[in-house]
Protein backbone atom coordinates (compact mmCIF):
# COMPACT_ATOMS: atom_id res chain seq x y z
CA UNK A 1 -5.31 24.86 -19.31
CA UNK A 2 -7.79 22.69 -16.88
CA UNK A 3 -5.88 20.04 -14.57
CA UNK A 4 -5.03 17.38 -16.73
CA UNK A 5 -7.58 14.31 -15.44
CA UNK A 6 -5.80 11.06 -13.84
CA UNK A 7 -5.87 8.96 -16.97
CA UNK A 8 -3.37 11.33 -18.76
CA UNK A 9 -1.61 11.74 -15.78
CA UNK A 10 -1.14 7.90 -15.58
CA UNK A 11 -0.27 7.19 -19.27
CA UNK A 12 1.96 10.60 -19.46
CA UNK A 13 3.98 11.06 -16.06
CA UNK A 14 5.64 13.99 -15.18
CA UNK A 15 6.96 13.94 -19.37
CA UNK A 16 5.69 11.85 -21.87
CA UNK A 17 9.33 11.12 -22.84
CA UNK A 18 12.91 10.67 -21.47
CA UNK A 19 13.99 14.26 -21.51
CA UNK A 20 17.80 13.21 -22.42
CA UNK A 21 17.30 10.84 -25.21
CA UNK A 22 13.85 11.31 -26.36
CA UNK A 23 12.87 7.44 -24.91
CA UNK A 24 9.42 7.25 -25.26
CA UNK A 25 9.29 4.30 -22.73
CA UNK A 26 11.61 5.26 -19.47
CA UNK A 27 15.36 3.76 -20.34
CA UNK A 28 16.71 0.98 -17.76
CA UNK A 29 19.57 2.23 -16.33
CA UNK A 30 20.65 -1.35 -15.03
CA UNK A 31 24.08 0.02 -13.66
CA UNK A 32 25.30 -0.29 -10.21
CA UNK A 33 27.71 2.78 -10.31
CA UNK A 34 27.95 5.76 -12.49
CA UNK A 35 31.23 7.61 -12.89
CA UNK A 36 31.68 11.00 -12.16
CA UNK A 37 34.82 11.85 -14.52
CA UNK A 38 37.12 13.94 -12.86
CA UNK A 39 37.80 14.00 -8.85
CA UNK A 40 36.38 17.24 -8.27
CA UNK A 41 32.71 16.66 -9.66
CA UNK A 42 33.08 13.41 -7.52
CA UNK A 43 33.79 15.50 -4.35
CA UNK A 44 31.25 17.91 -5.27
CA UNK A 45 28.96 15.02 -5.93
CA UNK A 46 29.23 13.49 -2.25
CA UNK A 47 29.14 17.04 -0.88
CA UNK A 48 25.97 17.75 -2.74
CA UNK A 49 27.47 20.98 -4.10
CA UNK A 50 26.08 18.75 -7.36
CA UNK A 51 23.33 17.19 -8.70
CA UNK A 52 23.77 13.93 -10.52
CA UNK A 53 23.97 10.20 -10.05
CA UNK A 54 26.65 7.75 -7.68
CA UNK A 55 25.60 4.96 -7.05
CA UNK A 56 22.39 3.01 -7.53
CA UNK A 57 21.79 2.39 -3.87
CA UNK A 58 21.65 6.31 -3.49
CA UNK A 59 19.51 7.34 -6.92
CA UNK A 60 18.85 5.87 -9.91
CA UNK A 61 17.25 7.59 -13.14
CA UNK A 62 15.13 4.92 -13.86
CA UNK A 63 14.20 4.71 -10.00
CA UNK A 64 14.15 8.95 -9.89
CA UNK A 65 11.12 8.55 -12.90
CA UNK A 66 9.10 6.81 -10.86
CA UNK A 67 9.27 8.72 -7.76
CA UNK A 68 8.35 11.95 -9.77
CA UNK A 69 5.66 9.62 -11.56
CA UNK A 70 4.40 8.14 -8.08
CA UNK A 71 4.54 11.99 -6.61
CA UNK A 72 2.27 13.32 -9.62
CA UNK A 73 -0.26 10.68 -9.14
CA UNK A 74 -0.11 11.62 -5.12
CA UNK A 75 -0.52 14.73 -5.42
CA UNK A 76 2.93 14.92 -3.44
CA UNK A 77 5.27 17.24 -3.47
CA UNK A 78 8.31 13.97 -3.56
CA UNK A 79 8.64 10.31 -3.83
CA UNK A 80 10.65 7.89 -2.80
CA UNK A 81 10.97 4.20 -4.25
CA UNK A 82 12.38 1.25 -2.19
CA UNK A 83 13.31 -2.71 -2.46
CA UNK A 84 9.54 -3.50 -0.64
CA UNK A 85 6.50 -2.13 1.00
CA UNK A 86 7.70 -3.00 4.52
CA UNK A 87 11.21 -1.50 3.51
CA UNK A 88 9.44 1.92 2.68
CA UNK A 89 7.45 1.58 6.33
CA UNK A 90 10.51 0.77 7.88
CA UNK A 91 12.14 3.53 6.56
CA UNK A 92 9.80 6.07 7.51
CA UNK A 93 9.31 5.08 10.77
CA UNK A 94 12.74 4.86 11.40
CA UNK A 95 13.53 8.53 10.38
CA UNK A 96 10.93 9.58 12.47
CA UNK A 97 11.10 7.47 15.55
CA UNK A 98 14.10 7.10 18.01
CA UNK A 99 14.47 5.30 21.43
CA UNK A 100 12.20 6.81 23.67
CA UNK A 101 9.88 8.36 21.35
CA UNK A 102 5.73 7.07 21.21
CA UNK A 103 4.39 5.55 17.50
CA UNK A 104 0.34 5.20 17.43
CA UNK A 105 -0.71 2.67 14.95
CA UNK A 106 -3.86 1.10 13.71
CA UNK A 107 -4.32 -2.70 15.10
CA UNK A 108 -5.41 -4.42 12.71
CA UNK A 109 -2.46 -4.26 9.88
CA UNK A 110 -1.04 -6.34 7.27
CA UNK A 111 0.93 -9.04 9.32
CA UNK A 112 4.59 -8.60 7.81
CA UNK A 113 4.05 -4.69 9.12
CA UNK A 114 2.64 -6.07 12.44
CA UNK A 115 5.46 -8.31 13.22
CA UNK A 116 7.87 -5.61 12.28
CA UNK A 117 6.25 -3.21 14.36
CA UNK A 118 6.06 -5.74 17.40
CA UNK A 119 9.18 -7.73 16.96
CA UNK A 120 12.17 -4.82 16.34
CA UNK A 121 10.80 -1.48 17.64
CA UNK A 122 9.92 -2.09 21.03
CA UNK A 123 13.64 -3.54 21.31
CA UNK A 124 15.00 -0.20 19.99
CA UNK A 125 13.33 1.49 22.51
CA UNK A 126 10.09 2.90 20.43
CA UNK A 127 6.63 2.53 22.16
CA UNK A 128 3.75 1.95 20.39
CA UNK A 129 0.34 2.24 20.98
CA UNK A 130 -1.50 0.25 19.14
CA UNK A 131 -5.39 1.15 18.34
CA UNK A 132 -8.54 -0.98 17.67
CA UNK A 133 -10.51 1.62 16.14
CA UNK A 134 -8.34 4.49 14.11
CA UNK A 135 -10.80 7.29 14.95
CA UNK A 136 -10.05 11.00 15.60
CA UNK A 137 -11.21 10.57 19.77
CA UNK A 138 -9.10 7.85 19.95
CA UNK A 139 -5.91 9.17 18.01
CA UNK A 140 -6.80 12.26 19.80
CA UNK A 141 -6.96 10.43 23.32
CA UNK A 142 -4.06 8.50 22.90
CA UNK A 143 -1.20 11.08 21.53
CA UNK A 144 1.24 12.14 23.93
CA UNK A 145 4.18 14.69 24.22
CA UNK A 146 6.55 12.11 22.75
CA UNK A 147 4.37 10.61 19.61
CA UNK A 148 6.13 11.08 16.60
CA UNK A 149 4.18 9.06 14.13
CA UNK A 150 0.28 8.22 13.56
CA UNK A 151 0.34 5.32 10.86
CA UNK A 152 -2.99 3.63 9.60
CA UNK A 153 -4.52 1.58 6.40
CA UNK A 154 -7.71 2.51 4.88
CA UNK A 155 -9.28 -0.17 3.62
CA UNK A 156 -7.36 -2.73 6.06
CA UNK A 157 -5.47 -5.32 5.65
CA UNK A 158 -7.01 -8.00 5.92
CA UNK A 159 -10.95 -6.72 7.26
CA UNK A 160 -11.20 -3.57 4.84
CA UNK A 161 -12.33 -1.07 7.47
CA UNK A 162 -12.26 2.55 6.19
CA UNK A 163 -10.60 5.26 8.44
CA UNK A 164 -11.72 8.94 7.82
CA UNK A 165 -8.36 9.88 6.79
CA UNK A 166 -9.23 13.75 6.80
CA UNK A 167 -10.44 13.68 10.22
CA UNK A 168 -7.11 11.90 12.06
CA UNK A 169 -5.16 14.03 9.74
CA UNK A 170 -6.58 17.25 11.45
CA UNK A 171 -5.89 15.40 15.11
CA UNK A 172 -2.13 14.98 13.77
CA UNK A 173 -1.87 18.24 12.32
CA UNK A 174 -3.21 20.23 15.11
CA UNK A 175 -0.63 18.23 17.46
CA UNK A 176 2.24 19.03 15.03
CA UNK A 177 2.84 14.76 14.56
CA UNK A 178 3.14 13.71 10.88
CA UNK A 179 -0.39 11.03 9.77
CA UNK A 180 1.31 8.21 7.40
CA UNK A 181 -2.13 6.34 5.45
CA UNK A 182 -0.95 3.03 3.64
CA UNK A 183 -2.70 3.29 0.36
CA UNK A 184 -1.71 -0.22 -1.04
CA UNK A 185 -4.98 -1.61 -1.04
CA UNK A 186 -6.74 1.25 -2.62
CA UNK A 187 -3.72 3.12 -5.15
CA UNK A 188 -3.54 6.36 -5.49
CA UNK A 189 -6.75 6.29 -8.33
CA UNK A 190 -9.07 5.59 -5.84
CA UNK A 191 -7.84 7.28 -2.69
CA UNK A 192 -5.29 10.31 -2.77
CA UNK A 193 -4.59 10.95 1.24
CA UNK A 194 -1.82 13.60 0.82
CA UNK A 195 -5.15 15.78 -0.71
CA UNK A 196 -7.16 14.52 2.33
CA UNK A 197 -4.54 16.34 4.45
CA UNK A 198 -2.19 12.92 5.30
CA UNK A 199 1.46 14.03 5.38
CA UNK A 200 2.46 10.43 4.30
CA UNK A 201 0.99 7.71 1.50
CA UNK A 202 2.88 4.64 1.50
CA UNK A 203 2.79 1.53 -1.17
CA UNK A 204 3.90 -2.04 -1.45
CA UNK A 205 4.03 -1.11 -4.85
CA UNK A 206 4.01 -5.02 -5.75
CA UNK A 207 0.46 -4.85 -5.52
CA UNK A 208 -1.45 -2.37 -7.34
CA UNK A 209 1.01 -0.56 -9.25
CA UNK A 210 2.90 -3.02 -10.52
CA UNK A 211 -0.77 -5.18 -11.64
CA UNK A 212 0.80 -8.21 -13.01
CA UNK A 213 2.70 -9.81 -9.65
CA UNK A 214 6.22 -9.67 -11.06
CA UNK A 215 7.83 -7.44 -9.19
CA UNK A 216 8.38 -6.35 -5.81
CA UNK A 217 9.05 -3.11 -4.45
CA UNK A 218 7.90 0.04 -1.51
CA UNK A 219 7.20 3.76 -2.64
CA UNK A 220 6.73 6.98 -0.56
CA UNK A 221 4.86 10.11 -1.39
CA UNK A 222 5.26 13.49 0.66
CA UNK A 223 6.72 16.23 1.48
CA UNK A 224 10.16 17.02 -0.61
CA UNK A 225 12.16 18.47 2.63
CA UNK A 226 10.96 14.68 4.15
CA UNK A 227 11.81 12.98 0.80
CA UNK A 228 15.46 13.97 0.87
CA UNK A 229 15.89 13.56 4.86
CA UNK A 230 14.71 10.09 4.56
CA UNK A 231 16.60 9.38 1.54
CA UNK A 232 20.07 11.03 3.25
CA UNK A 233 19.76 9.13 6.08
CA UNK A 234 17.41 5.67 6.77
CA UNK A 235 16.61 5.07 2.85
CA UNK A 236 20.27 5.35 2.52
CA UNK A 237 21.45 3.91 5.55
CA UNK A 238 18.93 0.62 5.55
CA UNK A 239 20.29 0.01 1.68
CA UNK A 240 16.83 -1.49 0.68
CA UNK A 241 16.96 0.39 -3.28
CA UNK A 242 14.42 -0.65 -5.90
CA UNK A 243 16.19 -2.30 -8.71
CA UNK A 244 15.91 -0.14 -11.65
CA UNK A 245 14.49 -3.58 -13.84
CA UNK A 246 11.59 -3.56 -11.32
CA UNK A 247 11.18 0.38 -11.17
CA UNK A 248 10.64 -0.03 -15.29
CA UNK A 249 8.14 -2.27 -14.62
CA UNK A 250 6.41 -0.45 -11.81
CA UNK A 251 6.42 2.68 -14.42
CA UNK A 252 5.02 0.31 -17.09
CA UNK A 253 2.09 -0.40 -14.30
CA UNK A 254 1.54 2.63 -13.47
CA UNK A 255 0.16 4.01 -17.11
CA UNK A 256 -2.42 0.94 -17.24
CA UNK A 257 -3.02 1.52 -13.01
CA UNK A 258 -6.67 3.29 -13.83
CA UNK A 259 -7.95 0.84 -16.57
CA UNK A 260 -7.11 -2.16 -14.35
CA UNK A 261 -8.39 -0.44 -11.29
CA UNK A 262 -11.73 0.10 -12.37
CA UNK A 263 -12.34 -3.42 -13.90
CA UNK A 264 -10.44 -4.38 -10.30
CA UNK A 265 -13.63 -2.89 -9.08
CA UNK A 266 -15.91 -3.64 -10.89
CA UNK A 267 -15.05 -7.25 -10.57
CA UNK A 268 -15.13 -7.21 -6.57
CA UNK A 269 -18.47 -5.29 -6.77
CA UNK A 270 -20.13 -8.61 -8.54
CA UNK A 271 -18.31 -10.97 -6.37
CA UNK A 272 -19.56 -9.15 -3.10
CA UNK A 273 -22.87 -8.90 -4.22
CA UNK A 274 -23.01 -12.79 -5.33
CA UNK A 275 -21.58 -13.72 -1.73
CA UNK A 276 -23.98 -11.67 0.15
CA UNK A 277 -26.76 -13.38 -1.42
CA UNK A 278 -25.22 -16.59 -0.59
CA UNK A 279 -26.65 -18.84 2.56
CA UNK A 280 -23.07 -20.04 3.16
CA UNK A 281 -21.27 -16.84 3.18
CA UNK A 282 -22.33 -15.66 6.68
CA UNK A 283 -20.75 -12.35 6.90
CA UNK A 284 -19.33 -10.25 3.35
CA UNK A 285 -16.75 -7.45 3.96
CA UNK A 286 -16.50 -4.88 0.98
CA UNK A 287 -16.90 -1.05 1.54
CA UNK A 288 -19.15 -1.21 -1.87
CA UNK A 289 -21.64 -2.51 -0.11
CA UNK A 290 -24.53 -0.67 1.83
CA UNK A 291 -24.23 -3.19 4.65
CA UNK A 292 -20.73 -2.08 4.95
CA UNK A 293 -20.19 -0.03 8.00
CA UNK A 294 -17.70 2.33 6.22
CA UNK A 295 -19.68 2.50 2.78
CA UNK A 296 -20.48 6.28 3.20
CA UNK A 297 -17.22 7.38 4.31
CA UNK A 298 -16.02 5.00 1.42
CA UNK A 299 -18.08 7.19 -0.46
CA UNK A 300 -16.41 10.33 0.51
CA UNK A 301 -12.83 9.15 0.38
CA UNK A 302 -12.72 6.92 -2.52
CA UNK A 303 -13.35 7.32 -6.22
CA UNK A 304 -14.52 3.70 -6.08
CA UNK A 305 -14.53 0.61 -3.64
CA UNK A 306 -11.41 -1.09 -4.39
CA UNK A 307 -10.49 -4.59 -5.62
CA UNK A 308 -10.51 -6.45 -2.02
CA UNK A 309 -13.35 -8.54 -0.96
CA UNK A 310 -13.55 -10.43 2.58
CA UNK A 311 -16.20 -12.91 3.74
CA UNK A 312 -16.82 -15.58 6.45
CA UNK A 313 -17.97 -19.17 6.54
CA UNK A 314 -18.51 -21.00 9.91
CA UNK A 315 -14.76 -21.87 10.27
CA UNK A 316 -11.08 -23.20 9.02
CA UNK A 317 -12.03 -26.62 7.82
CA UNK A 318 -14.79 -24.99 6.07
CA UNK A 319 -12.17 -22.29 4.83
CA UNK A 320 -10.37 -25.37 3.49
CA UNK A 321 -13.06 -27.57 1.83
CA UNK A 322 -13.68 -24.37 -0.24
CA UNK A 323 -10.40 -23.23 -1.44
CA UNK A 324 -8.98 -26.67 -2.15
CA UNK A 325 -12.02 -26.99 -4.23
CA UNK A 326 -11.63 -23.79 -6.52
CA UNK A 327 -10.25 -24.12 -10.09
CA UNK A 328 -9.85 -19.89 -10.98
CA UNK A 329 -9.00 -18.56 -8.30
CA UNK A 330 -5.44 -19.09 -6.92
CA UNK A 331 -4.37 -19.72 -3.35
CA UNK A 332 -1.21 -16.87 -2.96
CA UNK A 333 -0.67 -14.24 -0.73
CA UNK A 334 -0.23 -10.80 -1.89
CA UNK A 335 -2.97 -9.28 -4.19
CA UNK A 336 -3.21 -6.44 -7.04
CA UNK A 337 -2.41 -9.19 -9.54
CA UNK A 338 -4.01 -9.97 -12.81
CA UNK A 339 -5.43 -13.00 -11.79
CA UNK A 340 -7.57 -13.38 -8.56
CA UNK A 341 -5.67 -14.77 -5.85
CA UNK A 342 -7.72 -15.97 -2.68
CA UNK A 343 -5.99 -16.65 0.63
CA UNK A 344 -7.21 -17.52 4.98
CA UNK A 345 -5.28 -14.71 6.40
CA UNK A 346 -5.56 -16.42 10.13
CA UNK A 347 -3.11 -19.16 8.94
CA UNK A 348 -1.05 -16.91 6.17
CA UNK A 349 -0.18 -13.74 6.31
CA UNK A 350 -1.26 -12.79 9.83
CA UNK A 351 -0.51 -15.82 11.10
CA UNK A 352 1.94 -13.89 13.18
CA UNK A 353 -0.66 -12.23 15.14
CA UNK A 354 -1.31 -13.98 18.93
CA UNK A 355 -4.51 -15.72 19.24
CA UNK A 356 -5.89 -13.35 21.06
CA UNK A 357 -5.00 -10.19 19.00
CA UNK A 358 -6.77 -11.92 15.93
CA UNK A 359 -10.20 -11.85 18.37
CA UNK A 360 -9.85 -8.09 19.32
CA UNK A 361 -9.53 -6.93 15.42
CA UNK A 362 -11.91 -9.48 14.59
CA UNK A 363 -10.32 -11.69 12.37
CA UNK A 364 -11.68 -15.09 12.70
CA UNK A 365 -10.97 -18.83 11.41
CA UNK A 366 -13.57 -18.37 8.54
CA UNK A 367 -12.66 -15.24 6.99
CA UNK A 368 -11.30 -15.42 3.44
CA UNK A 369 -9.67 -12.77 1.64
CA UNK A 370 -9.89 -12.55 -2.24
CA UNK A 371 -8.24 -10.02 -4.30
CA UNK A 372 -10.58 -9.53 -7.23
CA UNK A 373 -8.79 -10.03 -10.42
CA UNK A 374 -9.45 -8.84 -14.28
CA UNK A 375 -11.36 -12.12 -15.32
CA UNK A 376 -14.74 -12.58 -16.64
CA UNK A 377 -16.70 -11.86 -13.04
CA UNK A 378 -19.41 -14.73 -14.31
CA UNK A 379 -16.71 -16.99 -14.38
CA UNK A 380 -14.98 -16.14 -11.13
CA UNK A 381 -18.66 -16.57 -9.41
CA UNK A 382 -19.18 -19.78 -10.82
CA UNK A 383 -15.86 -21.00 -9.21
CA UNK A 384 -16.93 -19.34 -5.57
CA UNK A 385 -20.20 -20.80 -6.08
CA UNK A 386 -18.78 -24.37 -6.66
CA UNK A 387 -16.33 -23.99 -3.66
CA UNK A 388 -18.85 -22.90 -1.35
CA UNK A 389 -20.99 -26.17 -2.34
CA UNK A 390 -18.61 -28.26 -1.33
CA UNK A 391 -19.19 -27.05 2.23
């Protein structure tokens, strides 16, 4: 039988149905502890002479059907699923980073991962490197004896710059250090890094997967052997466990993840090409677009260009003229929703970033980040269009 394509995948999991009960749709297992029966299993249990389930905050069926889910999609050999997207960073980062060891990341990140990364490691003793441009010289220049982690996103957060995830993999693999690729903006249907040779993909699975901004939760895809080390010790340890109410919905997402993705897509295609047309719009950021400096290794990498669309207008009281003036589109951090949600990352969600660290990665007063919903795209470039008039 040929590899079943992604669709199927996405709609049928790892089994169409709850192997127990015959569930078609996943069962919540909304329970906070699960008893073991007699004293012995529960010794057995603890000493992992056993399989089966504890305690939510260790495993979960509801949870342990998404992981496998997540994993298929990866191509991974193991997921993990955790209370957020920074929880699942943390978490990995943490198992593989101690006081004294070296962490090379990308610069320009989503803030919350950012401030985490400036704020708490450097006080537990972790030094990081942090890189302007995530290319293979510069990983390659930059790793030492002691660098335990490279992590990256590709498309960014918040200027959608592509990183040729095959080629830093190599660098990483060749030095033996484990490449993590944050996949949130582009889901595993339109970027798969684990096949592109990333030991690591990692999800704010609010986003994307979930699709409908009710939820919040972090998932991990890699090795197994890495997948139960992490979950013995800093997924365990850290106590930040999906809720199994919000891993049902996350499954739920995930069966509808390629239909949305590709209207996503479609969607932010239009809009980018209306903006770049546009007088007012002085610089458009979307990796669909030949102007793009990452649109042929966009090519490569992705199956398409992703629901995230960036452009510039001459500054923050411009920013603000047009997105108090927009009707559609909503102002609200996060993205992967439904609905198109528009935001000025300078004074939101990298606000956290110095002054000066927003100039080296380029992120300036008048850029505007839009997550591309499912509406009619005619109707969400008639609302741009009247925003940017009022500038």
């Amino acid at each position: 039988m040929k590899e079943l394509d992604f669709h199927t995948l996405a709609v049928q999991g790892t089994a169409p149905c709850d192997e127990k009960t015959g569930a078609v749709a996943t069962p919540i297992y909304q329970t906070s502890t699960f008893s073991y029966f007699t004293a012995d299993r529960g010794a057995a249990l603890f000493a992992k002479e056993e399989e089966g389930y504890i305690y939510t905050r260790l495993s979960n069926p509801t949870n342990e059907k998404l992981e496998k889910n997540l994993a298929l999609l990866e191509g991974a050999e193991a997921g993990l699923t955790l209370a957020s997207g920074l929880a699942a960073i943390n978490a990995l980062a943490l198992y593989h980073c101690s006081a004294g060891d070296h962490f090379l990341v990308q610069k320009e990140l989503y803030g919350g991962t950012y401030e985490l990364f400036t704020k708490h490691f450097p006080r537990l003793g972790i030094e990081i490197t942090y890189l302007t441009e995530m290319t293979a010289d510069a990983v390659r220049s930059n790793l030492r004896d002691n660098t335990k982690l490279i992590f990256m996103e590709t498309p960014s957060n918040p200027l959608l710059h592509i990183v040729d995830i095959a080629a830093v993999a190599e660098i990483g693999d060749g030095a033996g250090v484990p490449v993590a690729i944050d996949n949130t903006f582009a889901s595993p249907y339109l970027t798969q890094p684990i096949k592109l040779g990333a030991t690591y993909a990692v999800h704010s699975a609010t986003k994307y997967i979930g699709g409908h901004g009710d939820a919040i939760g972090g998932m991990l895809a890699g090795p197994a052997e890495a997948m139960d080390a992490i979950r013995a010790s800093t997924y365990k340890d850290l106590g930040a466990t999906t809720a199994p109410f919000n891993a049902f919905l996350f499954l739920r997402g995930l069966k509808t993840l390629p239909l949305r993705m590709d209207r996503h897509c479609a969607n932010a295609q239009k809009v980018a090409e209306f903006l770049a047309g546009h007088e007012k719009a002085l610089k458009v950021y979307y990796p669909g677009l030949p102007t793009h400096p990452g649109h042929e290794l966009a090519e490569r990498q992705m199956r398409l260009f992703g629901g995230m669309v960036g452009f510039e207008v001459a500054g923050f009281d411009d920013a603000k003229k047009l997105l108090d003036g927009l009707k559609l589109c909503v102002q609200a951090v996060s993205l992967g929703d439904v609905m198109t949600l528009i935001e000025h990352p300078a004074s939101t969600t990298h606000h956290g970033y110095p002054e000066e660290e927003l100039a080296e990665v380029g992120l300036t007063e008048g850029y505007i980040r839009i997550s591309v919903g499912l509406e009619d795209p005619g109707d969400l470039i008639n609302d741009l269009a009247a925003g940017l008039d009022r500038i």
